[in-house]
C-alpha atoms as a PDB file:
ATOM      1  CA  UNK A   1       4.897   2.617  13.633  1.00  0.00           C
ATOM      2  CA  UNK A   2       8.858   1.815  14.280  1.00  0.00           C
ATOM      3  CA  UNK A   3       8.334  -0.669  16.482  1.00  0.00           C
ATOM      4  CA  UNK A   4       5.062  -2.456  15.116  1.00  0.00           C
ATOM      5  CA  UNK A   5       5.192  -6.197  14.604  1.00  0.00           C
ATOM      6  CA  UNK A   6       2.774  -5.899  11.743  1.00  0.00           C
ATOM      7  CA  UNK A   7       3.580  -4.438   8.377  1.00  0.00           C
ATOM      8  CA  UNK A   8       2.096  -0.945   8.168  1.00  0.00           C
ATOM      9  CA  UNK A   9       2.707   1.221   4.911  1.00  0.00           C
ATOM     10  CA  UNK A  10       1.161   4.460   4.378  1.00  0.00           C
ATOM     11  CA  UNK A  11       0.057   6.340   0.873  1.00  0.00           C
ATOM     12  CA  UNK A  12      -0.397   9.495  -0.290  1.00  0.00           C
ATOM     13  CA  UNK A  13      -3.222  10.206  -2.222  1.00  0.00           C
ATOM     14  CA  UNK A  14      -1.772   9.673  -5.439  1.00  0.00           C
ATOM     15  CA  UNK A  15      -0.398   6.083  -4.180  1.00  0.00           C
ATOM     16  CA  UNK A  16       3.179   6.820  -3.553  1.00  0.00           C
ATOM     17  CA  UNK A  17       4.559   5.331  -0.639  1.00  0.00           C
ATOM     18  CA  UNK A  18       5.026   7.525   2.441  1.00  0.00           C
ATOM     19  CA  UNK A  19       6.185   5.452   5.039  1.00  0.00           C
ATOM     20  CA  UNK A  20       6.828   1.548   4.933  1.00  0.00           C
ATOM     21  CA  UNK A  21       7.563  -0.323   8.646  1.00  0.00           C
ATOM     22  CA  UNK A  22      10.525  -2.170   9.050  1.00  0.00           C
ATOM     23  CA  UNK A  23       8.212  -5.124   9.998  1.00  0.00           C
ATOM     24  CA  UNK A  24       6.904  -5.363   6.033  1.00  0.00           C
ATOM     25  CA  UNK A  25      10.283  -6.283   5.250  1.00  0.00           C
ATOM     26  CA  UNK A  26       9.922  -9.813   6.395  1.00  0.00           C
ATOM     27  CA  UNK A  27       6.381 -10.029   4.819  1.00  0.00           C
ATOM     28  CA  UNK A  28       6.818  -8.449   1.321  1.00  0.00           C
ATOM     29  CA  UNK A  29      11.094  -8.689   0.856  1.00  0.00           C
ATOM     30  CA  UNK A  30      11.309  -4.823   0.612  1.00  0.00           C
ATOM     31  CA  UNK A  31      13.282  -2.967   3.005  1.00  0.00           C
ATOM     32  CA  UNK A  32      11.690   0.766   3.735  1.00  0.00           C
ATOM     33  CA  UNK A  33      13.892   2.427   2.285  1.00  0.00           C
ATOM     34  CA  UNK A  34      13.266   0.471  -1.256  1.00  0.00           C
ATOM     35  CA  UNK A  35       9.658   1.267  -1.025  1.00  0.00           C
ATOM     36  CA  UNK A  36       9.661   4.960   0.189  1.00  0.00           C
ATOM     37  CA  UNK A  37       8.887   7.253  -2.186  1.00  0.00           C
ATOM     38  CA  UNK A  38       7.842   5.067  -4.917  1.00  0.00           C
ATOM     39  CA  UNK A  39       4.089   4.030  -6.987  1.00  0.00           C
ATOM     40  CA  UNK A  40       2.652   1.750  -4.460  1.00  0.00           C
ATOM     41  CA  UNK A  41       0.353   0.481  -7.323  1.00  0.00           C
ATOM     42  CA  UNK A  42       3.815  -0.643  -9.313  1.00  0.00           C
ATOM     43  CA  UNK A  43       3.923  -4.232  -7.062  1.00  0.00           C
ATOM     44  CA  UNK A  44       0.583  -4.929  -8.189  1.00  0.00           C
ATOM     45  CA  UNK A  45       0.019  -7.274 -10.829  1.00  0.00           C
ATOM     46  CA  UNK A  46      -0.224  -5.189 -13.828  1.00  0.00           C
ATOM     47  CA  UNK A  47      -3.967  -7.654 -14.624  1.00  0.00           C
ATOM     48  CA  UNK A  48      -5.535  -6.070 -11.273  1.00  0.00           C
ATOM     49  CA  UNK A  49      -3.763  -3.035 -10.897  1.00  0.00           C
ATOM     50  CA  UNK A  50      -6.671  -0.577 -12.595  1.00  0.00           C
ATOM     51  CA  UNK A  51      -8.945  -2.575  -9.979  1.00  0.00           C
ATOM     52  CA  UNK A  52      -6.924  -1.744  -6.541  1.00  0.00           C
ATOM     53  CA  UNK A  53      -6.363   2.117  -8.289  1.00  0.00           C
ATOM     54  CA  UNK A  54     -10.231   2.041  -8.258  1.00  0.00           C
ATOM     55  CA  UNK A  55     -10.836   0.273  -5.051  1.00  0.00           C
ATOM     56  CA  UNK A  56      -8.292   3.047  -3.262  1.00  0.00           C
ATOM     57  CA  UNK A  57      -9.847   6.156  -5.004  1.00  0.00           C
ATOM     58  CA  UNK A  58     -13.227   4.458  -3.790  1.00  0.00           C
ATOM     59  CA  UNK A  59     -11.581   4.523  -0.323  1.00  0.00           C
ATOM     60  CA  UNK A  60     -10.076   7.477  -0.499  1.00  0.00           C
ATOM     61  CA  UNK A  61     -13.286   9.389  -1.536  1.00  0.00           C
ATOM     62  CA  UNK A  62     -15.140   7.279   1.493  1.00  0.00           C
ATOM     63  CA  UNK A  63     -13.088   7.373   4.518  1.00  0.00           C
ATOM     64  CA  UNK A  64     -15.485   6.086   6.897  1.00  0.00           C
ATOM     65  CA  UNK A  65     -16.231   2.743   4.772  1.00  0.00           C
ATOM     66  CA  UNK A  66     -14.841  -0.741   5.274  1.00  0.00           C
ATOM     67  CA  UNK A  67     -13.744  -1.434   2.074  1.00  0.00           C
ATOM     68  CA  UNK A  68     -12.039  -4.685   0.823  1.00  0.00           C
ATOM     69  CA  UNK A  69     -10.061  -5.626  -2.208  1.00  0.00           C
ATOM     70  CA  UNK A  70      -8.732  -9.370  -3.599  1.00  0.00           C
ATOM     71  CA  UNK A  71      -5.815  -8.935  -5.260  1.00  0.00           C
ATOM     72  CA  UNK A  72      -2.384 -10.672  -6.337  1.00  0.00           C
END
């Protein structure tokens, strides 16, 4: 995950962030070490943040799905 070129972030179950690649940096203007450890849901925008909460517990409870979510 170090050396990916893409961004790769991972979550907990309760949406804190686990593990951000030093690749997302370029792509969202957060270095790793700003996003470790904190509410991944708090970048959302606060109008579609209940939405991507519901569209990751909907993931969470079906791993095997393809899910997909629009959001700013």
């Amino acid at each position: 995950l170090e050396r990916s070129l893409g961004a790769v972030v991972l979550f907990a179950a309760d949406g804190a962030v686990r593990h951000a690649s030093p690749a997302g940096a370029g792509l969202m203007g957060y270095r790793p070490d700003e996003l470790n450890g904190t509410d991944g849901f708090e970048r959302v925008h606060p109008d579609d943040r209940e939405r991507v909460r519901a569209a990751f517990a909907a993931g969470l409870a079906a791993p095997d799905a393809a899910l997909t979510a629009t959001y700013r």
